[in-house]
Protein backbone atom coordinates (compact mmCIF):
# COMPACT_ATOMS: atom_id res chain seq x y z
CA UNK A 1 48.26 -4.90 -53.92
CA UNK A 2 45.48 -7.25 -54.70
CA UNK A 3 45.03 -7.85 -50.55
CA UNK A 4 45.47 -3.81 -49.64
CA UNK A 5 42.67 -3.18 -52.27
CA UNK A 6 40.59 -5.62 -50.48
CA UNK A 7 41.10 -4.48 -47.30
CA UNK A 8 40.33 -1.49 -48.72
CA UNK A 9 36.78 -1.71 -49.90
CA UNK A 10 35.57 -4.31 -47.17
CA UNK A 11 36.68 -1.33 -44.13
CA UNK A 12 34.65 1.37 -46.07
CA UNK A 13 31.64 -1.95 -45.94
CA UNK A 14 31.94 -2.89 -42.58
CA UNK A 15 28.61 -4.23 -42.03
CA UNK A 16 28.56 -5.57 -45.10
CA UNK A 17 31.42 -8.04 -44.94
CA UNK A 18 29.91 -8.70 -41.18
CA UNK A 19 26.98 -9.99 -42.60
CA UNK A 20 28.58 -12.12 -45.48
CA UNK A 21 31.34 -14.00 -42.99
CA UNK A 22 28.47 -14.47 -40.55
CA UNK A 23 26.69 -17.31 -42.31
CA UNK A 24 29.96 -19.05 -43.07
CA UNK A 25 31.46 -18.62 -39.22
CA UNK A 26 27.86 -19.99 -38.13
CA UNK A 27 28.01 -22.86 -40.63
CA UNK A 28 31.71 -23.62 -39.56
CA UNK A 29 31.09 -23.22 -36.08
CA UNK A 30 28.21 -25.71 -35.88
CA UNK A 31 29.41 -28.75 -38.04
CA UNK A 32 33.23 -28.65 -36.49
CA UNK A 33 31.32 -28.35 -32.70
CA UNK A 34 28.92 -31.51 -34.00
CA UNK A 35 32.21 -33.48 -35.53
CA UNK A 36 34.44 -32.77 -32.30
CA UNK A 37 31.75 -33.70 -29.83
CA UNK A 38 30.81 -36.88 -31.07
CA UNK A 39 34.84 -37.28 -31.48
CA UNK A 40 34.90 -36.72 -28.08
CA UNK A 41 32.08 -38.79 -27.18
CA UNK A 42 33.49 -42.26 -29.21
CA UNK A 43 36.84 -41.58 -27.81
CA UNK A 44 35.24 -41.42 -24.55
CA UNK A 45 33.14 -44.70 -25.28
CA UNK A 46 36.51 -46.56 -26.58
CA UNK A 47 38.28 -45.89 -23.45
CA UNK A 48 34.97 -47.03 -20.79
CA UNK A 49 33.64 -49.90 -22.60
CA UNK A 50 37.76 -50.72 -24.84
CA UNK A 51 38.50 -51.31 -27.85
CA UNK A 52 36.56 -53.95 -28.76
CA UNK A 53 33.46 -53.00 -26.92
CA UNK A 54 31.53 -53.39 -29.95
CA UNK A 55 31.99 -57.23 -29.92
CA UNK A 56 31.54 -57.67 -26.58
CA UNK A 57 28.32 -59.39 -25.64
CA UNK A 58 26.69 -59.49 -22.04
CA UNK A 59 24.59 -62.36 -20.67
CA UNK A 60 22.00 -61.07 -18.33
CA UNK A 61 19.13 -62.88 -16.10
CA UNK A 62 15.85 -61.90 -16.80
CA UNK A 63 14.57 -59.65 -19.78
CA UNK A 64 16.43 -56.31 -20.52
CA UNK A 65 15.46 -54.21 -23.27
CA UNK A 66 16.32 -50.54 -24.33
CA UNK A 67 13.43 -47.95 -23.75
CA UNK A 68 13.83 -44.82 -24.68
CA UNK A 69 18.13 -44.60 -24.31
CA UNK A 70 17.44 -46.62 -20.80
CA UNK A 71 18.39 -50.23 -20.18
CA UNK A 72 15.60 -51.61 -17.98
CA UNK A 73 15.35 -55.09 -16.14
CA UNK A 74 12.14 -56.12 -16.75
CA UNK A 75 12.24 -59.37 -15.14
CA UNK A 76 14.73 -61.20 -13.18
CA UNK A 77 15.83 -64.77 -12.48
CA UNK A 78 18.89 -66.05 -10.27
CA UNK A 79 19.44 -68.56 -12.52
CA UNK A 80 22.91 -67.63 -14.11
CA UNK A 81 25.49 -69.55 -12.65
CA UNK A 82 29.51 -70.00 -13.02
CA UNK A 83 28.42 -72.99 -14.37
CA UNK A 84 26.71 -71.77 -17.17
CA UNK A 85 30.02 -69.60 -18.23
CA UNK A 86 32.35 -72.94 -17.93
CA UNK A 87 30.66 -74.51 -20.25
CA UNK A 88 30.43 -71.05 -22.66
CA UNK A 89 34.49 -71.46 -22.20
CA UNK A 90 34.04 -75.25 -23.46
CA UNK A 91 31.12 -75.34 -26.10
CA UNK A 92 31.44 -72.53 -27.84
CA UNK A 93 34.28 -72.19 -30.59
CA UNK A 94 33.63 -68.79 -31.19
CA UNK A 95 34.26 -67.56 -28.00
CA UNK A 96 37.66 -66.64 -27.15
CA UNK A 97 37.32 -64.69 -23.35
CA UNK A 98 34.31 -65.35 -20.38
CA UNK A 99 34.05 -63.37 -17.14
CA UNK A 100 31.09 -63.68 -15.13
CA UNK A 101 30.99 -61.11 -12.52
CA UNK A 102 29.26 -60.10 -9.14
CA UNK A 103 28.16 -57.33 -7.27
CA UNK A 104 28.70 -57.27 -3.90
CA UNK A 105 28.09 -54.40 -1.24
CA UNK A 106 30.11 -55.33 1.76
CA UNK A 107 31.44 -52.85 4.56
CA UNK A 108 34.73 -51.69 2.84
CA UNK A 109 37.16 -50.24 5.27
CA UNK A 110 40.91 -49.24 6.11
CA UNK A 111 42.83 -47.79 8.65
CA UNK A 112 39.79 -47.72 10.69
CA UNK A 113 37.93 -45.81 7.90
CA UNK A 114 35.12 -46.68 6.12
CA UNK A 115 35.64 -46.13 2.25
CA UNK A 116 32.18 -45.88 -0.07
CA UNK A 117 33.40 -47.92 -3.44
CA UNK A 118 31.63 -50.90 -5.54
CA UNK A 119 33.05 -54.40 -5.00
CA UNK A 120 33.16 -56.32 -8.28
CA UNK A 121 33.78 -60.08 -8.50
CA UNK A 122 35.53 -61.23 -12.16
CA UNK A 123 37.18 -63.65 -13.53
CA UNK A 124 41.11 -63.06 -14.26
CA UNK A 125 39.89 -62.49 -18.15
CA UNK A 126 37.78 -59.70 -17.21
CA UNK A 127 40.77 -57.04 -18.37
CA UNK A 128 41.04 -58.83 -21.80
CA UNK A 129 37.46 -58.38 -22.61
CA UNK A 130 37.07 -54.72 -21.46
CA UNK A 131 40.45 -53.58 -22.60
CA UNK A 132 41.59 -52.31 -19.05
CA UNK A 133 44.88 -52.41 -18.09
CA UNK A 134 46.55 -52.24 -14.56
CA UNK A 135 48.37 -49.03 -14.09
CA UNK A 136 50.45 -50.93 -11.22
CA UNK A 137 50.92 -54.25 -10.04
CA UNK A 138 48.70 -57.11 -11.73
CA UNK A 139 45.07 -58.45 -12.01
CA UNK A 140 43.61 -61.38 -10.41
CA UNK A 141 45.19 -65.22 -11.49
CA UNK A 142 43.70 -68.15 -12.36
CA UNK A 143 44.53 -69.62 -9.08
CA UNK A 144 43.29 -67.09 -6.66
CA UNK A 145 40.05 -67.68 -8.47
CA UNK A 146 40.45 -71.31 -7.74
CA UNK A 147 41.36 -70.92 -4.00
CA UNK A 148 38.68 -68.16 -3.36
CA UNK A 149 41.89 -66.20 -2.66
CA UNK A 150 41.38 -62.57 -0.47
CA UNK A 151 43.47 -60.93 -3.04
CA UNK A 152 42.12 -56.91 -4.29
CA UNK A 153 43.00 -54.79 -7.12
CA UNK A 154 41.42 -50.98 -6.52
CA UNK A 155 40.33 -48.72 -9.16
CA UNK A 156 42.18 -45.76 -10.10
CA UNK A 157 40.11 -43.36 -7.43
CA UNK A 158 40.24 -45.55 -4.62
CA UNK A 159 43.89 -46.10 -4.57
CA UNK A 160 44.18 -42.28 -5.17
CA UNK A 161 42.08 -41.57 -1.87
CA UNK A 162 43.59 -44.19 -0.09
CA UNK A 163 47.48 -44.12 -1.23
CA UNK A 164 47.98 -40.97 -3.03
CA UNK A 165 50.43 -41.38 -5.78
CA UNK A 166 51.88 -44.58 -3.86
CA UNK A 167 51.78 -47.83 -5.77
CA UNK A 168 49.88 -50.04 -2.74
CA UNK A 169 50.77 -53.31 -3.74
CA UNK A 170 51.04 -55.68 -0.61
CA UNK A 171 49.11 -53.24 1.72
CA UNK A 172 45.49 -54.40 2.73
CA UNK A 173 41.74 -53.15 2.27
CA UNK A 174 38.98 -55.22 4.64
CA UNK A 175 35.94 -56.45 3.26
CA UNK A 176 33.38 -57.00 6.57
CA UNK A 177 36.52 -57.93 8.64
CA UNK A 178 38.56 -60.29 6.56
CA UNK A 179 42.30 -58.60 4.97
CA UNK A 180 42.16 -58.58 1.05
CA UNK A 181 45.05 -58.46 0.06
CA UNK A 182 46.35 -55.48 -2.93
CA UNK A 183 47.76 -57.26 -5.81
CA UNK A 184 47.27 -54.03 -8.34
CA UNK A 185 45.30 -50.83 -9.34
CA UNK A 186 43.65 -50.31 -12.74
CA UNK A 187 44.06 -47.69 -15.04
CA UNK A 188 42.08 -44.65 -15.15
CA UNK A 189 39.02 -45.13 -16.93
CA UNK A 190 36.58 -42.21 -15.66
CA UNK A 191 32.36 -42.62 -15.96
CA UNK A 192 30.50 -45.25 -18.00
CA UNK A 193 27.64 -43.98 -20.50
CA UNK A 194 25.21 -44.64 -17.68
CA UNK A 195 27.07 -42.46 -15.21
CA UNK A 196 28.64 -44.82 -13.22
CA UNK A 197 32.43 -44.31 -11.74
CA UNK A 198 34.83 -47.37 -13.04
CA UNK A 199 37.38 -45.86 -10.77
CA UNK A 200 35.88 -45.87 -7.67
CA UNK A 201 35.65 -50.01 -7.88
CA UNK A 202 37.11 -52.46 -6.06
CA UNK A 203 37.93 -55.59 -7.68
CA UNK A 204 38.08 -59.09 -6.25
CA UNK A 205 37.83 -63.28 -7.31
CA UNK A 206 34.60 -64.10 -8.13
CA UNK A 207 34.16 -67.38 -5.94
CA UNK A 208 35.34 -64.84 -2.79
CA UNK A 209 32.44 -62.42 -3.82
CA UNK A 210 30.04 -65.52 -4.38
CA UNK A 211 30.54 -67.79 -1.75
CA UNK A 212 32.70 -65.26 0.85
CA UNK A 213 30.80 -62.15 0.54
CA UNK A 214 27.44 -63.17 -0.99
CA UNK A 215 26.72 -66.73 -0.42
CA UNK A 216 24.77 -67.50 -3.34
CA UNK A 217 25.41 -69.84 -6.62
CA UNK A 218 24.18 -67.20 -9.09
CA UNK A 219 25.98 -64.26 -11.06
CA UNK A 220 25.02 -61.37 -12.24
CA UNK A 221 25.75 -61.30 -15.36
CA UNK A 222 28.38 -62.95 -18.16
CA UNK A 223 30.77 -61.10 -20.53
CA UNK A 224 31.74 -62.69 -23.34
CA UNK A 225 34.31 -62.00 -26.35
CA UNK A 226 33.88 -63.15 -29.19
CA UNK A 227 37.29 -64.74 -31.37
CA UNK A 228 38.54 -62.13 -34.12
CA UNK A 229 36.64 -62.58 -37.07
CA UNK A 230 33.56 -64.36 -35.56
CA UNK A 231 30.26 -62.45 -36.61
CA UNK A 232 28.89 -60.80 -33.15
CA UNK A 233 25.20 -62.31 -34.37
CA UNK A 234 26.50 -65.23 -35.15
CA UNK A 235 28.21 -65.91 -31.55
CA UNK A 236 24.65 -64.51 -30.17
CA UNK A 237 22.96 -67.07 -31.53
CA UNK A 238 25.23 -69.66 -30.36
CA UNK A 239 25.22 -68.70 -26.35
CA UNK A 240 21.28 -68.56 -26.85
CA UNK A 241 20.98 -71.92 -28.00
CA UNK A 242 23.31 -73.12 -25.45
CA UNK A 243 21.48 -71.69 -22.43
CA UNK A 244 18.17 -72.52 -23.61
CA UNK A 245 19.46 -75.85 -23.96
CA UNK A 246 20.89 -75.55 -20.09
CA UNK A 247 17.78 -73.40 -18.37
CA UNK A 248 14.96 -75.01 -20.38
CA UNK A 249 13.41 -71.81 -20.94
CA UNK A 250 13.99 -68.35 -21.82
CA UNK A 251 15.15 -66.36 -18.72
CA UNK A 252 17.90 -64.36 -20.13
CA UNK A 253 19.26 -61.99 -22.52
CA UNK A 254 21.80 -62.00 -24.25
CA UNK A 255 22.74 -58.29 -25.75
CA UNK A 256 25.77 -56.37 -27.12
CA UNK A 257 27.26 -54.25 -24.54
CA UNK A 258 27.30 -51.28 -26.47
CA UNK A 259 23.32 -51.50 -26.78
CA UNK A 260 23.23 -51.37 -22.89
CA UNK A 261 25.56 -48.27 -22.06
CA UNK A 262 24.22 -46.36 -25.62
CA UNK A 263 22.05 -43.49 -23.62
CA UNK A 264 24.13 -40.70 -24.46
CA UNK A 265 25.50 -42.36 -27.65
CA UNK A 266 21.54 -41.99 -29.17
CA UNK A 267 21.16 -38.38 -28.01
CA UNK A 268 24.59 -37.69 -29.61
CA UNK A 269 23.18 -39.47 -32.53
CA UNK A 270 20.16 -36.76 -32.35
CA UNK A 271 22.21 -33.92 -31.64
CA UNK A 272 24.80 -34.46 -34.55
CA UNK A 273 21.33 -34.82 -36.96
CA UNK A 274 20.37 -31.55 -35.75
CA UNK A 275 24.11 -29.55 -35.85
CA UNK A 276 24.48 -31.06 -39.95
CA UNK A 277 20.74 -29.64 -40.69
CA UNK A 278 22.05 -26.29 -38.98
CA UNK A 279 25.16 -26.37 -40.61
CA UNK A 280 23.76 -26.95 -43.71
CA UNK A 281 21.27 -23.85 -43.23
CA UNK A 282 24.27 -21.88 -42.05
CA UNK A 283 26.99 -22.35 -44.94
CA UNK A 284 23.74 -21.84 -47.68
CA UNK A 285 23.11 -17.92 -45.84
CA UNK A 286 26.80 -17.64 -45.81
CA UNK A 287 26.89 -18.76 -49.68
CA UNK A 288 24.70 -16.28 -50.38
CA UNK A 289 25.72 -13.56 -48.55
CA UNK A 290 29.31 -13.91 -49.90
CA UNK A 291 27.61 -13.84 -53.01
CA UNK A 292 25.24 -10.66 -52.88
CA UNK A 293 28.56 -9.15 -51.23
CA UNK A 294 31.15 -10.63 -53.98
CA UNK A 295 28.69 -9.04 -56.93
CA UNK A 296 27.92 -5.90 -55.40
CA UNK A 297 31.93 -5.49 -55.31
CA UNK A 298 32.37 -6.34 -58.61
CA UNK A 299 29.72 -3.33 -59.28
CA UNK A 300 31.46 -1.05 -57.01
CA UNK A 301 35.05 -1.83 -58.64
CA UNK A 302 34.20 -1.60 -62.06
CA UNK A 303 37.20 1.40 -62.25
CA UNK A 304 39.58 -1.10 -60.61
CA UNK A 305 38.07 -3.89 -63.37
CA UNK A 306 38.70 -1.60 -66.29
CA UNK A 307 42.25 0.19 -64.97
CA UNK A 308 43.24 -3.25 -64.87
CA UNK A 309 41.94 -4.42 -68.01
CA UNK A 310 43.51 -1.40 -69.35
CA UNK A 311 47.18 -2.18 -67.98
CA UNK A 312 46.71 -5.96 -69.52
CA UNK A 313 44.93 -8.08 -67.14
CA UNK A 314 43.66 -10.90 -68.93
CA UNK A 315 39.39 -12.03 -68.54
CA UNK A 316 41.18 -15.20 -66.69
CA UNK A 317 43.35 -13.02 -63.99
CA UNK A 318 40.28 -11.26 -63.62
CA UNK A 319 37.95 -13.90 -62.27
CA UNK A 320 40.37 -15.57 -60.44
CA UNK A 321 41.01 -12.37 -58.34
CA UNK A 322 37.41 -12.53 -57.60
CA UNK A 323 37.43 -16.07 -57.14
CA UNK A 324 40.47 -15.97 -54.51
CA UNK A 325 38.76 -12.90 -52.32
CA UNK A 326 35.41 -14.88 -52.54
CA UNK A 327 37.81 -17.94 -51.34
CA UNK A 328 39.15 -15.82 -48.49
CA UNK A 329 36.30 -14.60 -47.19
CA UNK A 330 34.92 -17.91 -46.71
CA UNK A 331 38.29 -18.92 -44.82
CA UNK A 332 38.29 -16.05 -42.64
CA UNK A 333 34.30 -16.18 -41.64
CA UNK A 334 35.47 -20.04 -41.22
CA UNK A 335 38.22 -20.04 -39.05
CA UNK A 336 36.82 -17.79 -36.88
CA UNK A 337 33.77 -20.17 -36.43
CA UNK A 338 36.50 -23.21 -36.20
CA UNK A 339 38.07 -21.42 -33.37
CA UNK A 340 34.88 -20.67 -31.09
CA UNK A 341 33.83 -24.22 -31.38
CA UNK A 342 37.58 -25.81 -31.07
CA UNK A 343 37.19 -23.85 -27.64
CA UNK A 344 33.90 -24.84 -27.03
CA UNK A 345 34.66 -28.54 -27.39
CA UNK A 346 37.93 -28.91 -25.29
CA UNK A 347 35.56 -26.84 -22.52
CA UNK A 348 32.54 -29.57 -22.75
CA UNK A 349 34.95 -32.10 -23.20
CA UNK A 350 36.89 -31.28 -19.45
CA UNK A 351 33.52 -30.53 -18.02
CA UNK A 352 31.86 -33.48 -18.67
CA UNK A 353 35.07 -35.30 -17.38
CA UNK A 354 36.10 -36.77 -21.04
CA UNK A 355 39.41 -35.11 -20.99
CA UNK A 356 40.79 -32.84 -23.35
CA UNK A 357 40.14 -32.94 -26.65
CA UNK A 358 40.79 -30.99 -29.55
CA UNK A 359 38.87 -31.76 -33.01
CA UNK A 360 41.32 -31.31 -35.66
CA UNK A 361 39.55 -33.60 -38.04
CA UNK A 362 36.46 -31.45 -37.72
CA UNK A 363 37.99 -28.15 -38.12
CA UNK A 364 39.89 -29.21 -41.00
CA UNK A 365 36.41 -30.61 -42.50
CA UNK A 366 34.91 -27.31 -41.61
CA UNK A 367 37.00 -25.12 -43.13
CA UNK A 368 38.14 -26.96 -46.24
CA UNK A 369 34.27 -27.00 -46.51
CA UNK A 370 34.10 -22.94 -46.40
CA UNK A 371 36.51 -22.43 -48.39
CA UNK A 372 34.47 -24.91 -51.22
CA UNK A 373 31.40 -22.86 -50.45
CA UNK A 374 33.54 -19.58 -50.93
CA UNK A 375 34.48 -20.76 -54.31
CA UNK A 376 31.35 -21.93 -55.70
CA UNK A 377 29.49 -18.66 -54.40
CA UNK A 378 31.99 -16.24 -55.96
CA UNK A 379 31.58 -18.37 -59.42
CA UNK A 380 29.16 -15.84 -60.51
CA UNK A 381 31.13 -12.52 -59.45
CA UNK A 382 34.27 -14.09 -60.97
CA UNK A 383 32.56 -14.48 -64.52
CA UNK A 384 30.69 -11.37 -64.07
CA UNK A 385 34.08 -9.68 -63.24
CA UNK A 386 35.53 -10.89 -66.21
CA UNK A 387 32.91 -10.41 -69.26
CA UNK A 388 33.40 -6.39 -68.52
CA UNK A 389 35.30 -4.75 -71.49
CA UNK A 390 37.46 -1.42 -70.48
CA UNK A 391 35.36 0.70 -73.14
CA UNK A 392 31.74 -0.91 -71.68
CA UNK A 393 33.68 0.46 -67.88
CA UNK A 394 34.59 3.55 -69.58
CA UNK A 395 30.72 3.67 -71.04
CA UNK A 396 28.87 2.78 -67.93
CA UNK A 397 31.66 5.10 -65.63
């Protein structure tokens, strides 16, 4: 009965209850889009850079800095060697994985074909410290580092344009004209944060792509891993010293490799700033408005007040009537705003090539949050509901 009369009074005010689940459905809307999306986002950060991306540090030549969300190269020096990451491995006790790696750009080609993809040179620990796992077949060895081995494992897109859903281990890819032969394919890992396909890479052993391919006795850069339980600073500090000691001089930089790929985690950081200052704005109009609605109602319902306190409805029954519709209202306006922006996230989410994703956490935030504000703003209605008398109804009627 207590629903029907509800439903009731809210169809003959239409615009009214329009106008008081707006606010809330705004409010809703905006902090559950802000919570999914940067969901989204670090999910899609924890699968490019791994799990333990935030440990990982990257040696590069030169000066590097941040400007602005952009990691620039201010200077460079070809003075990172393999060298200089063997003796990481051996000096430092904090360090538990090294890869040095190399960019190469040769011709790649296959079955007469000439295939556009990146050719990376790594170390075998390379998948350890990025968290990437081979979806078939193996990574590089040890070994076929040691022997400057023509051995290939393709990202997830080149194999896909190549072999379709065929596992090509054994087949061959040429870089220039010499056979590499595939030993596996990675996982599918999608875009960096700097735009940048992982899956349309080749990988190979880093002495082929530095003496083979390049002919040069400097890297590009070094990952390193830190142990578990080693302070990321700490271990920072310790690889500086080290290659100062080594180079002399300052001609490198030694960064987290978070810092480098963090464009679009800042303007994430900027847009969820701006969605909690709107949401904020939002749930306060819907507060009110469920509040100028809720009291007006009680005004407007005095008979259905006074029949009630009439038939023995206690003060307490009373206000939590009004308490529960004020509660409801915010749930409804809510869960329609936690729909539209569950919808809008899993769309952004499979445009911008992060996969699907649907934010439960922040539509359960959102709406446990409406319902709060629902409550608090029919406080006043409730108690106002509930100090009317049936003779001061029957007076005032």
């Amino acid at each position: 009965m207590r629903l029907k009369s509800l439903v009731s009074y809210f169809r003959e005010n239409k615009k009214r209850l329009i106008l008081s689940l707006l606010g809330v459905a705004i409010g809703v809307f905006s902090l559950s889009l802000m919570v999914g999306i940067t969901e989204a986002m670090e999910k899609r950060v924890e699968r490019v850079i791994g799990k333990m991306g935030s440990r990982v540090l990257v040696i590069l030549p030169g000066e590097v800095k941040n400007l602005g969300g952009r990691t620039i190269q201010l200077s460079f020096y070809p003075t990172l060697t393999v060298k200089d990451a063997r003796a990481i491995e051996q000096k430092c006790p904090d360090v538990k994985a090294v890869s040095p790696f190399k960019k190469v750009s040769p011709n790649v080609h296959h079955g007469g074909k000439r295939i556009t993809a990146e050719v990376f040179g790594v170390w075998p620990s390379y998948p350890e410290i990025t968290d990437y796992k081979p979806l078939c077949g193996r990574f590089l060895r040890r070994e076929e580092e040691d022997e400057m081995a023509e051995r290939a494992v393709l990202g997830y897109e080149v194999a896909k344009k190549l072999y379709g859903s065929e596992c090509p281990v054994g087949k061959v890819i040429y870089l220039y004209n010499a056979p590499y032969r595939i030993v596996g394919v990675m996982e599918k890992r999608g875009t960096d944060l700097s735009g940048e396909n992982l899956d349309n890479r080749i990988y190979i052993p880093l002495s082929s792509a530095v003496r083979r391919i390049s002919n040069v006795d400097y890297v590009d850069g070094i990952y390193v891993l830190p142990v578990e339980g080693a302070k990321v600073e700490e271990v920072k500090k310790e690889l500086t010293e080290l290659l100062l000691k080594r180079h002399g001089k300052k001609d490198f930089s030694v960064n987290r490799f978070e810092d480098l790929v963090n464009t679009q985690k800042q303007a994430m950081e900027i847009f969820s700033r701006l969605s909690l200052i709107v949401s904020l704005i939002a749930f306060g109009v819907g507060a009110l408005g469920i509040l100028g609605v809720m009291t007006l109602s009680v005004y407007e319902r005095l008979v259905e007040i006074g029949v009630k306190r009439t038939f023995g409805a206690t003060k307490r029954e009373i206000a939590l009537q009004f308490l529960a519709e004020a509660a409801l209202l915010s749930l409804v306006g809510g869960s329609g705003g936690a729909l539209l922006s569950t919808v809008m996230v899993v769309a952004i989410s499979s445009l911008a090539g992060w996969g699907v994703f649907i934010p439960v956490k922040g539509a359960l935030i959102s709406l446990g949050l409406a319902t709060v504000v629902g409550i608090i703003a029919g406080v006043y209605p409730a108690l106002r509901a509930s100090s009317f008398e049936p003779k001061e109804i029957l007076n005032e009627t």
